[in-house]
C-alpha atoms as a PDB file:
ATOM      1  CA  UNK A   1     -61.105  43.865 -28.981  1.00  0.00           C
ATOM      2  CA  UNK A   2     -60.224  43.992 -24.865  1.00  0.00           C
ATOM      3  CA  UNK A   3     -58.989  46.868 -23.176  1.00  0.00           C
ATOM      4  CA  UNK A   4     -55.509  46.398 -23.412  1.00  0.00           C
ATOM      5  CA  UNK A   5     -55.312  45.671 -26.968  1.00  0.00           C
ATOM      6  CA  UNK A   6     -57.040  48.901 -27.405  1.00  0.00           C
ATOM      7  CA  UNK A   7     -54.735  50.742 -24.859  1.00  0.00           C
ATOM      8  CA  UNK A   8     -52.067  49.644 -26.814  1.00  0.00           C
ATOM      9  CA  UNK A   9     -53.995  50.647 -30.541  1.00  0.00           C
ATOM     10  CA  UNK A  10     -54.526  54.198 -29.289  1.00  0.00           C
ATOM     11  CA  UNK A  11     -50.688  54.253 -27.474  1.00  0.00           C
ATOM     12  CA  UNK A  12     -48.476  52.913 -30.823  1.00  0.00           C
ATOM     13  CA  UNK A  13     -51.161  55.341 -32.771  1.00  0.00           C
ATOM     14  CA  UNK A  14     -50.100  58.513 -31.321  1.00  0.00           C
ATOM     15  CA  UNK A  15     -46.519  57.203 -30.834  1.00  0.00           C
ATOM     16  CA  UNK A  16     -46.478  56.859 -34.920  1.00  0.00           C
ATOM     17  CA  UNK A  17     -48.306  60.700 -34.892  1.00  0.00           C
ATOM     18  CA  UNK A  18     -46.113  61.946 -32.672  1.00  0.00           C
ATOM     19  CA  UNK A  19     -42.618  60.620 -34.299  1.00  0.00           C
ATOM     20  CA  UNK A  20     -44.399  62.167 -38.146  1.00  0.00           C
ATOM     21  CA  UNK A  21     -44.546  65.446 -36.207  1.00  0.00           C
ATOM     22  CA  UNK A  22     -41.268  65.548 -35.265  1.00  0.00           C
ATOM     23  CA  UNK A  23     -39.988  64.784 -38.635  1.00  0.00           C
ATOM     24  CA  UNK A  24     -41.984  67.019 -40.667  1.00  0.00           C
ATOM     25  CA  UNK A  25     -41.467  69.791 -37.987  1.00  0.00           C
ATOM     26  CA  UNK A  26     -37.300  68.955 -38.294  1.00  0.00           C
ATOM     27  CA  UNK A  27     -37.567  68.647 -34.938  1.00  0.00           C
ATOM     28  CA  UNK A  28     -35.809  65.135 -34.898  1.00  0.00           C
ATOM     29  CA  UNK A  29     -32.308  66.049 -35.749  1.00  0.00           C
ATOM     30  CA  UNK A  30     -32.839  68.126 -32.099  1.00  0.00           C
ATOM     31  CA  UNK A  31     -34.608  64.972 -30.469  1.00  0.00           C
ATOM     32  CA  UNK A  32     -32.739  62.334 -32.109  1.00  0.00           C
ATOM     33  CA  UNK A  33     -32.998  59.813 -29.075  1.00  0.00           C
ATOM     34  CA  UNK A  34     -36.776  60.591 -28.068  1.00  0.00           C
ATOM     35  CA  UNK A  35     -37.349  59.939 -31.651  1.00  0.00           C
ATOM     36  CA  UNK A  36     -35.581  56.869 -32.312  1.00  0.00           C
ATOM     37  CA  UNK A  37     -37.268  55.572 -28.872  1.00  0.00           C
ATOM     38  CA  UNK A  38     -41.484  56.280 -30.060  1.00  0.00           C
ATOM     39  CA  UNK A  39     -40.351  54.368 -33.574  1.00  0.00           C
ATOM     40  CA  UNK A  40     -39.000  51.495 -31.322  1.00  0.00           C
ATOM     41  CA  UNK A  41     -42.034  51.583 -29.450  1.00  0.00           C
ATOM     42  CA  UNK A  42     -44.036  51.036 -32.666  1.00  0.00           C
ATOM     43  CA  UNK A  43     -42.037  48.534 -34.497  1.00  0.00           C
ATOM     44  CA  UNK A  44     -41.754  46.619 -31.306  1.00  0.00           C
ATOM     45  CA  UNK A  45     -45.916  46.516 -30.505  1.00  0.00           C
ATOM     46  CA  UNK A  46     -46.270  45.733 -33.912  1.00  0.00           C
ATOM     47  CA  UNK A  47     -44.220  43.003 -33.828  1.00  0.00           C
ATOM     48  CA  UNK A  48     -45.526  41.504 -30.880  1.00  0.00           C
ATOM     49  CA  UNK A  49     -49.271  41.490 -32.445  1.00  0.00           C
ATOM     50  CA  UNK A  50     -47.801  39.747 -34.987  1.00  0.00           C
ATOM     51  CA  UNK A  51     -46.213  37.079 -33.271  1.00  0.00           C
ATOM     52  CA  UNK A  52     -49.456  36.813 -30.938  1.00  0.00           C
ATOM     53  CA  UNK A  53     -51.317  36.654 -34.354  1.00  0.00           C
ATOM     54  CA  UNK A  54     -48.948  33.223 -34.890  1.00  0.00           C
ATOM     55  CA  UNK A  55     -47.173  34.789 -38.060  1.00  0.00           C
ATOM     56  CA  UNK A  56     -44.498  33.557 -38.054  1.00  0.00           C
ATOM     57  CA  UNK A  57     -45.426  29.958 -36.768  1.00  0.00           C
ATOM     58  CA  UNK A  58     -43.015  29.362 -34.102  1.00  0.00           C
ATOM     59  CA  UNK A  59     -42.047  32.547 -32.710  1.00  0.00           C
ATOM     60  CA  UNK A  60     -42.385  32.939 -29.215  1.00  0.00           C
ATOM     61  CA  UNK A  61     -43.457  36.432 -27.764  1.00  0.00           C
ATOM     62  CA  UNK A  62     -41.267  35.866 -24.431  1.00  0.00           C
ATOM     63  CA  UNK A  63     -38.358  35.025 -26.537  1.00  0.00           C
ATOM     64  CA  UNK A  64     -39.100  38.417 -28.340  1.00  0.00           C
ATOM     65  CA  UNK A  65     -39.594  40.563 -25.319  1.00  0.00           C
ATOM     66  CA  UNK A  66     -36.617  38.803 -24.143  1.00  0.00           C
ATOM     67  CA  UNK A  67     -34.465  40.062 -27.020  1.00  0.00           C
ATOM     68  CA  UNK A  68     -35.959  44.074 -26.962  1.00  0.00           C
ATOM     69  CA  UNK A  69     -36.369  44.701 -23.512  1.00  0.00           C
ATOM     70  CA  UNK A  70     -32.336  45.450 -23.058  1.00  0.00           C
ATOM     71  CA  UNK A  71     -32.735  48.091 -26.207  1.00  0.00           C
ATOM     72  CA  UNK A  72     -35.380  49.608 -24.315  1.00  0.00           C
ATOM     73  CA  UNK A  73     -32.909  49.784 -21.644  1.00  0.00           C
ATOM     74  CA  UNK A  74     -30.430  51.204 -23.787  1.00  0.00           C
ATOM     75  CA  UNK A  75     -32.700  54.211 -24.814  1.00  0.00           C
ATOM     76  CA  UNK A  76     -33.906  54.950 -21.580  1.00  0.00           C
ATOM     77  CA  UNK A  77     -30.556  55.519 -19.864  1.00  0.00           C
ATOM     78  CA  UNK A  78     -29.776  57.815 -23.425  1.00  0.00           C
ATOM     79  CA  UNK A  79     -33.180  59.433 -23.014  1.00  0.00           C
ATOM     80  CA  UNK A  80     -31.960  60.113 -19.739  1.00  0.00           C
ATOM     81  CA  UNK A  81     -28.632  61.683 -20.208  1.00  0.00           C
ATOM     82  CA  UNK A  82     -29.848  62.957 -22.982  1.00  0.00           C
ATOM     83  CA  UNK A  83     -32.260  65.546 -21.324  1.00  0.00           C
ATOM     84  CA  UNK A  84     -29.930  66.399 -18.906  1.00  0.00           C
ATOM     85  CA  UNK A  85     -26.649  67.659 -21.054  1.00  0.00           C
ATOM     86  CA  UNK A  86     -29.365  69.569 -22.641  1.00  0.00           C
ATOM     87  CA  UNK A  87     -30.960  71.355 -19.658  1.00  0.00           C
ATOM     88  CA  UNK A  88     -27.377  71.947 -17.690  1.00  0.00           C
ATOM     89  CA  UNK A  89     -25.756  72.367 -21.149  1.00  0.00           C
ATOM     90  CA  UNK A  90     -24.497  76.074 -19.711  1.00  0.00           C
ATOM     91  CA  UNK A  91     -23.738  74.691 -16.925  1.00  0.00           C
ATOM     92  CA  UNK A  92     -20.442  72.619 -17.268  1.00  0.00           C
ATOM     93  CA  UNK A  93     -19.470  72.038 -13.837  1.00  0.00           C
ATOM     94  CA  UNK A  94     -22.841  71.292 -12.611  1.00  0.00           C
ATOM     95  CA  UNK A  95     -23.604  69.155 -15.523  1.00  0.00           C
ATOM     96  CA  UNK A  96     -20.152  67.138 -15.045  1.00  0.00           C
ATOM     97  CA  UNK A  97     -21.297  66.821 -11.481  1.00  0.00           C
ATOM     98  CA  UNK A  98     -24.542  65.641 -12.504  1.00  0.00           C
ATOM     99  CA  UNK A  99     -23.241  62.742 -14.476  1.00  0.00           C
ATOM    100  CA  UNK A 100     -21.104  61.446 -11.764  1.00  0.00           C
ATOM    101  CA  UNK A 101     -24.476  61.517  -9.529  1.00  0.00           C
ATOM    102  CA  UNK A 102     -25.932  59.718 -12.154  1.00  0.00           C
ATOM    103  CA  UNK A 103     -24.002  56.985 -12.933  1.00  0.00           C
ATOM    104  CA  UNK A 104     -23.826  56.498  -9.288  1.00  0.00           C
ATOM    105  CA  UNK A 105     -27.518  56.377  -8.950  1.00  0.00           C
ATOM    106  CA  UNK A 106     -27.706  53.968 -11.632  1.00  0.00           C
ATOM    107  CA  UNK A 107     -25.315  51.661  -9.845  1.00  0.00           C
ATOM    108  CA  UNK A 108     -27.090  51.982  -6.960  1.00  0.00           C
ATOM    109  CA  UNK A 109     -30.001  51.393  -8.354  1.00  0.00           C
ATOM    110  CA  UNK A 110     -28.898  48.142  -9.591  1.00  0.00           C
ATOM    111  CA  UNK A 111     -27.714  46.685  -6.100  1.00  0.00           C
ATOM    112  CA  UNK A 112     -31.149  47.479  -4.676  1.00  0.00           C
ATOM    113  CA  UNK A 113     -32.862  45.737  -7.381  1.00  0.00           C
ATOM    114  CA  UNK A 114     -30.847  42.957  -6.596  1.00  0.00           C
ATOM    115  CA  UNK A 115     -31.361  42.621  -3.337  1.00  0.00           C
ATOM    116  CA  UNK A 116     -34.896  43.630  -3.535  1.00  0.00           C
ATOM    117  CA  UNK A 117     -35.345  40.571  -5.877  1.00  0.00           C
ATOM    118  CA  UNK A 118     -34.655  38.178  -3.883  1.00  0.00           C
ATOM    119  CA  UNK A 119     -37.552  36.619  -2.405  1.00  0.00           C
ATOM    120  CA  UNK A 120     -39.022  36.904  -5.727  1.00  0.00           C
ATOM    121  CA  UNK A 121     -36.311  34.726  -6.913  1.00  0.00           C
ATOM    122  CA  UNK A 122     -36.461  32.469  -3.884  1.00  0.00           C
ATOM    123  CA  UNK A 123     -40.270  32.221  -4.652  1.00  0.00           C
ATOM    124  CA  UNK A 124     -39.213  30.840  -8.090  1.00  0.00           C
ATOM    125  CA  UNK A 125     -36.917  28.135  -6.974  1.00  0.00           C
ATOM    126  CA  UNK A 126     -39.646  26.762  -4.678  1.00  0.00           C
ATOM    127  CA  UNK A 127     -41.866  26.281  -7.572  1.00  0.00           C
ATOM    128  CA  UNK A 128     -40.502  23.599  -9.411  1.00  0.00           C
ATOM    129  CA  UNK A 129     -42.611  23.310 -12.457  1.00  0.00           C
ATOM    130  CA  UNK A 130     -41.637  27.127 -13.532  1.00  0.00           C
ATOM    131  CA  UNK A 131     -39.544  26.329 -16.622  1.00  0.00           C
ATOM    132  CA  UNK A 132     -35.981  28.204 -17.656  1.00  0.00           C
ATOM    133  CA  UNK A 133     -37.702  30.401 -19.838  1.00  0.00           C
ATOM    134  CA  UNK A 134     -40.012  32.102 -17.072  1.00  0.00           C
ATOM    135  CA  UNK A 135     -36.561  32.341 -14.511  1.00  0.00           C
ATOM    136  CA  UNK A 136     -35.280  34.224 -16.858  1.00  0.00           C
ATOM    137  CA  UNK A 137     -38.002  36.691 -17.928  1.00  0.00           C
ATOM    138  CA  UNK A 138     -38.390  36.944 -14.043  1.00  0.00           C
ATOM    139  CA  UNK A 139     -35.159  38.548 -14.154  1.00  0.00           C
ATOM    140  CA  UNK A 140     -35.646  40.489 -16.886  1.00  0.00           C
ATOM    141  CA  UNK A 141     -38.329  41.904 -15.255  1.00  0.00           C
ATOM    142  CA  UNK A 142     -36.913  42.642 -12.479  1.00  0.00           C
ATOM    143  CA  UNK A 143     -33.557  44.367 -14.335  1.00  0.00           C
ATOM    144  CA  UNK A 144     -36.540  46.308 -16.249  1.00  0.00           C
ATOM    145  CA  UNK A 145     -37.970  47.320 -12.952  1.00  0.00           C
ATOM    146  CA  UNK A 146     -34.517  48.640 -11.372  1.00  0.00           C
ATOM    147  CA  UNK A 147     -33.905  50.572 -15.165  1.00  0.00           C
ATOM    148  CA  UNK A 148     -37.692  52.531 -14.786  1.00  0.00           C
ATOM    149  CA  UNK A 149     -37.503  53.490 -11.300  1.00  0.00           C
ATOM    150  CA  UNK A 150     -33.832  54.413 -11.731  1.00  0.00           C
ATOM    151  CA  UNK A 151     -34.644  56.915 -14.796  1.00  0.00           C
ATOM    152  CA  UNK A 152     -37.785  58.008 -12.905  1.00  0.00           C
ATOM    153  CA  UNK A 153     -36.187  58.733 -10.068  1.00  0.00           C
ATOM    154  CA  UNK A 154     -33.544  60.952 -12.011  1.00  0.00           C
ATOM    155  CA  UNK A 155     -36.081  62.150 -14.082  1.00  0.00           C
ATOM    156  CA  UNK A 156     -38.010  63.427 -11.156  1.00  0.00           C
ATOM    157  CA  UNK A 157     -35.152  64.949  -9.652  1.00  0.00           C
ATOM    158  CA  UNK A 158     -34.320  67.213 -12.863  1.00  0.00           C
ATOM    159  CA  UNK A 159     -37.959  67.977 -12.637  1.00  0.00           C
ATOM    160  CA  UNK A 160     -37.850  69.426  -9.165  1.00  0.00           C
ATOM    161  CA  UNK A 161     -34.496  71.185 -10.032  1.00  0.00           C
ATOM    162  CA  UNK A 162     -36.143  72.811 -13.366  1.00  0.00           C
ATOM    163  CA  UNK A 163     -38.672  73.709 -10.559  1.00  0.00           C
ATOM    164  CA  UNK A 164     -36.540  74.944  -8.106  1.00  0.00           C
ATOM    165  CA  UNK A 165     -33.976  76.666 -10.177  1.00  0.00           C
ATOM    166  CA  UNK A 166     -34.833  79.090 -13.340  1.00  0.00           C
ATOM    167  CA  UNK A 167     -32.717  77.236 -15.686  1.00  0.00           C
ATOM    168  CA  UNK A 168     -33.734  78.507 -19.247  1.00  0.00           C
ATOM    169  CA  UNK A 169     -34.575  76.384 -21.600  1.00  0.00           C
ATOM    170  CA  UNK A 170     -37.066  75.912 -24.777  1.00  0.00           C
ATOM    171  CA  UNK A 171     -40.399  75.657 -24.134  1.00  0.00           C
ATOM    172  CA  UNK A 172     -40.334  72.053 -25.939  1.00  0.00           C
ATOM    173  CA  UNK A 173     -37.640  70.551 -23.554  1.00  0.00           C
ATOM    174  CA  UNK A 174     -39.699  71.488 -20.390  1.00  0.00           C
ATOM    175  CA  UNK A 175     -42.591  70.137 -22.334  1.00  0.00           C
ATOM    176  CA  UNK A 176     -40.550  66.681 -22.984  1.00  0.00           C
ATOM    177  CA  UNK A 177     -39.684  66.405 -19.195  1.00  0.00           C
ATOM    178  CA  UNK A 178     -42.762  66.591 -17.563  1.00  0.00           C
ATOM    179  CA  UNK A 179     -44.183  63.973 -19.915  1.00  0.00           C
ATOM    180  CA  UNK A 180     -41.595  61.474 -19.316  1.00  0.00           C
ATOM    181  CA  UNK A 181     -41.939  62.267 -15.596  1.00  0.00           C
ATOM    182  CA  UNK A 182     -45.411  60.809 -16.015  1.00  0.00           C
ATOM    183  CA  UNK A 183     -44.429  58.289 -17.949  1.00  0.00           C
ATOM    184  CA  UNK A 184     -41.839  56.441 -16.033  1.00  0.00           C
ATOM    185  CA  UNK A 185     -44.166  57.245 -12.701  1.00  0.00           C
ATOM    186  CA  UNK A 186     -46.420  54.724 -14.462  1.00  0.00           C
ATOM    187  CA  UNK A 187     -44.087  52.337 -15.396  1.00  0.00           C
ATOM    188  CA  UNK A 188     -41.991  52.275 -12.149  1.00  0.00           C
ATOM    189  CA  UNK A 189     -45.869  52.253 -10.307  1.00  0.00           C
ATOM    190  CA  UNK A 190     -46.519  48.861 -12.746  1.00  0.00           C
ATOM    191  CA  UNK A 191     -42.963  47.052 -11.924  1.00  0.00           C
ATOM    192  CA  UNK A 192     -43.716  47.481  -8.581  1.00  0.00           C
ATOM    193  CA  UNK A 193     -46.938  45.872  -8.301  1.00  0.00           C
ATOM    194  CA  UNK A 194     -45.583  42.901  -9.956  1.00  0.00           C
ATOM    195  CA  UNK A 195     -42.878  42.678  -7.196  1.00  0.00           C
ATOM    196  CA  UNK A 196     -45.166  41.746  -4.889  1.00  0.00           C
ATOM    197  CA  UNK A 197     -45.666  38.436  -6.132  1.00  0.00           C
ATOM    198  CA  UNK A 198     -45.156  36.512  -9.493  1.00  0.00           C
ATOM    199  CA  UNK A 199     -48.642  35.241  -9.412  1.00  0.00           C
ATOM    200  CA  UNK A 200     -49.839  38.834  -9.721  1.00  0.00           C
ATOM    201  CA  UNK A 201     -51.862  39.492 -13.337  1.00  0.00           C
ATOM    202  CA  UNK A 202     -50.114  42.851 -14.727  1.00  0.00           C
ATOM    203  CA  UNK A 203     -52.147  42.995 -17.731  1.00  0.00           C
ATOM    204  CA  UNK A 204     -54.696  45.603 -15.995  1.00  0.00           C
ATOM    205  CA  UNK A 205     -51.538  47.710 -14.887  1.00  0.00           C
ATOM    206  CA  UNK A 206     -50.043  46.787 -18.411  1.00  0.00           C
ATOM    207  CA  UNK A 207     -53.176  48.763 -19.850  1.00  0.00           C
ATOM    208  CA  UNK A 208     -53.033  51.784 -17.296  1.00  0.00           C
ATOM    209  CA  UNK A 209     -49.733  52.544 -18.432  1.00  0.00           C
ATOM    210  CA  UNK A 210     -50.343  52.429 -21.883  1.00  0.00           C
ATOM    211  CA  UNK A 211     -53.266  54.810 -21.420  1.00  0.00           C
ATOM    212  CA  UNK A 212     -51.207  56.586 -19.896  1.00  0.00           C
ATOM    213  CA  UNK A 213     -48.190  56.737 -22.172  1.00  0.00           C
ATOM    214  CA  UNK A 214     -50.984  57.662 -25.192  1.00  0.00           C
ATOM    215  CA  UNK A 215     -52.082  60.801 -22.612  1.00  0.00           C
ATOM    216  CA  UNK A 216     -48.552  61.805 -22.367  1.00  0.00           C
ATOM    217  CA  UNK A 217     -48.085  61.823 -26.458  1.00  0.00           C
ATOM    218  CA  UNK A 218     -51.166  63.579 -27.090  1.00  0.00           C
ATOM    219  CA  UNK A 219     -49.714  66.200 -24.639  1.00  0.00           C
ATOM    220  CA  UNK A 220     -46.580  66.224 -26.365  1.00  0.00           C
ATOM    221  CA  UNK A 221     -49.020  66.488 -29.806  1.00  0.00           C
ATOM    222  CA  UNK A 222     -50.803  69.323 -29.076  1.00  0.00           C
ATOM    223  CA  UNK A 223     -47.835  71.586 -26.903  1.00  0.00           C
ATOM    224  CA  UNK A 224     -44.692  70.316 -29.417  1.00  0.00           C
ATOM    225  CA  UNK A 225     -44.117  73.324 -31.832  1.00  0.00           C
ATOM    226  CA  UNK A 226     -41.352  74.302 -34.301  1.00  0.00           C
ATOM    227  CA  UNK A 227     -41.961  77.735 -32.686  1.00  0.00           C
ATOM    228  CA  UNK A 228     -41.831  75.920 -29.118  1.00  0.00           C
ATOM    229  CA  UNK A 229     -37.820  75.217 -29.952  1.00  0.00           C
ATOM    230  CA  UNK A 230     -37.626  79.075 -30.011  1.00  0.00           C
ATOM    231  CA  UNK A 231     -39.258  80.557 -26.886  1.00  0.00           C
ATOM    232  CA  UNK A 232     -37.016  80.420 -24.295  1.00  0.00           C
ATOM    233  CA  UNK A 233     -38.799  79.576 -20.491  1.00  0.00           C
ATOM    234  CA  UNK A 234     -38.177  79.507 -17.212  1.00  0.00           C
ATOM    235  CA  UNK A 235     -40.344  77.265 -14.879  1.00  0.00           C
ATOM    236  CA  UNK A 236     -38.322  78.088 -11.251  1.00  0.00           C
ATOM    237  CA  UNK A 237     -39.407  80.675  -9.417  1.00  0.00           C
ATOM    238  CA  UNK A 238     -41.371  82.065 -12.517  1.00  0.00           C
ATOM    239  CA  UNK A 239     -44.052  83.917 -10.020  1.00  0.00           C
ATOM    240  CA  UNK A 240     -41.245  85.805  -8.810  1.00  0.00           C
ATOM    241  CA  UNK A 241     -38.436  87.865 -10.881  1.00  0.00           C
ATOM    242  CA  UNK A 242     -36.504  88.650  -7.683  1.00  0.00           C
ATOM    243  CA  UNK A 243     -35.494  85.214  -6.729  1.00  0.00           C
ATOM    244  CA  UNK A 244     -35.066  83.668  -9.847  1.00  0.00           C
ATOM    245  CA  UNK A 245     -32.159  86.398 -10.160  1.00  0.00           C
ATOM    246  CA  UNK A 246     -31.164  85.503  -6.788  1.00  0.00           C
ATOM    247  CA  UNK A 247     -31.359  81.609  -7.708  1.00  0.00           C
ATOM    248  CA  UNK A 248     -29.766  81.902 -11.008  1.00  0.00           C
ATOM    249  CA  UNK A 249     -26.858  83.556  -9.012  1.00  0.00           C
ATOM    250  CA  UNK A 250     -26.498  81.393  -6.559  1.00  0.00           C
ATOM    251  CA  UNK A 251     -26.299  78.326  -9.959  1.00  0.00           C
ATOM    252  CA  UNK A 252     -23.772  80.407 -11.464  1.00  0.00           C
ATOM    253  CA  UNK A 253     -21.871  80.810  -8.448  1.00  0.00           C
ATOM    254  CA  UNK A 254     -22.241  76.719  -7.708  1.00  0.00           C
ATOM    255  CA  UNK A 255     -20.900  75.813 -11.245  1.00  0.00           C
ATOM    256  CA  UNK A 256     -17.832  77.749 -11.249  1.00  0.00           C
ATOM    257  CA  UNK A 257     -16.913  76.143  -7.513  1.00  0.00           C
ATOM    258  CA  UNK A 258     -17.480  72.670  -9.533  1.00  0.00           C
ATOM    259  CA  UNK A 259     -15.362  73.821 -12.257  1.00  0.00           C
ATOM    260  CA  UNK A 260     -12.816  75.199 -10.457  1.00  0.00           C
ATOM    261  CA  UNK A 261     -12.861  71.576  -8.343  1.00  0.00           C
ATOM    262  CA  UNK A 262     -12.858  69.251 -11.466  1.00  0.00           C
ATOM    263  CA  UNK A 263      -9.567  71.361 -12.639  1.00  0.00           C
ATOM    264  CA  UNK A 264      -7.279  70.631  -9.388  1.00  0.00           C
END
């Protein structure tokens, strides 16, 4: 067995480990998208051995990765949203705020993966033996690649505000965030690569993030608790009592000028 089929054993293993924790812990009905997302993850891989196994004759993996790439899509952007009405849930006017930021980013995002594509595209055309199929998964790929670095980038930017602010939370959501920080760092790092040229072999990259992505569930393994969903922390400012109070003021203070705003 090569490395990536083993990056990808150890990865769907501790994705399957990870999703029985959360269901014998109850934790699930709390996590309901992060959940549905790891058994996706599993049923997916699995399927694609399968079909790289040649049962069932005729199948075509790129047809396949076709079809479940957009769901992946789909739970991302919910993964997304989801972790942030959860962190800014008592915050109202900062988290309707947030949103708007969001689906602007997201829009944004989408323009500058367009444009950014391009030459990639233009690469394509010149090469006239690249069959309809392979057009399309280029743009797939590249629609994948503006959907990572878009939730990465918001991702990272609730990280640095859980940093920044001392927004309470339980331990387990802080514990969620960081790892899918990671996570989407690799994946955004991987699409990226691959930009650079469609001749470019991702399969090394491939196995980095899956290696990865197995580090990050073993994190989540050994830190996710059903005692974790009832200690309250606060990351921002934590070294110092005096300006978290100061901070947490100053978030109070911004949500009720956003509430007030979204009323006129």
């Amino acid at each position: 067995m090569d490395w990536p089929h083993i990056a990808e054993a150890v990865s769907d293993s501790l994705e399957l480990l990870l999703a029985i924790r959360l269901l014998s812990l109850g934790l699930h009905r709390i996590y309901r998208i992060f959940c549905i997302f790891l058994i996706f993850e599993v049923l997916t891989s699995a399927l694609a051995f399968w079909i790289q196994l040649g049962r069932p004759k005729g199948w075509n993996y790129k047809v396949a990765w076709l079809v479940f790439t957009p769901v992946d899509w789909v739970l991302y952007i919910l993964l997304v949203y989801a972790l942030l009405n959860a962190l800014l849930a008592k915050f109202p006017g900062v988290l309707s705020f947030s949103r708007k930021v969001l689906h602007f980013s997201f829009l944004t995002g989408a323009v500058i993966g367009i444009v950014t594509a391009r030459p990639e595209f233009l690469s394509y055309e010149r090469m006239r033996h690249v069959q309809s199929l392979d057009r399309i998964l280029a743009a797939v790929a590249v629609a994948d690649r503006v959907v990572s670095m878009t939730a990465f980038l918001a991702l990272g930017a609730t990280l640095i505000f859980i940093l920044w602010f001392p927004v309470q939370m339980p331990r387990n959501l802080a514990v969620f965030c960081v790892g899918l920080v990671a996570f989407f760092a690799a994946r955004t790092s991987m699409w990226i690569l691959y930009s650079f040229g469609p001749h470019i072999n991702i399969d090394p990259f491939n196995t980095v993030v899956q290696f990865i992505l197995a580090a990050c569930c073993l994190y989540w393994l050994i830190c996710i608790s059903k005692a974790g969903e009832q200690v309250p922390t606060r990351i921002g400012h934590s070294w110092n009592a005096a300006e978290q109070q100061r901070l947490l003021a100053q978030l109070e203070a911004m949500n009720a000028t956003l509430l007030r705003a979204a009323r006129r």
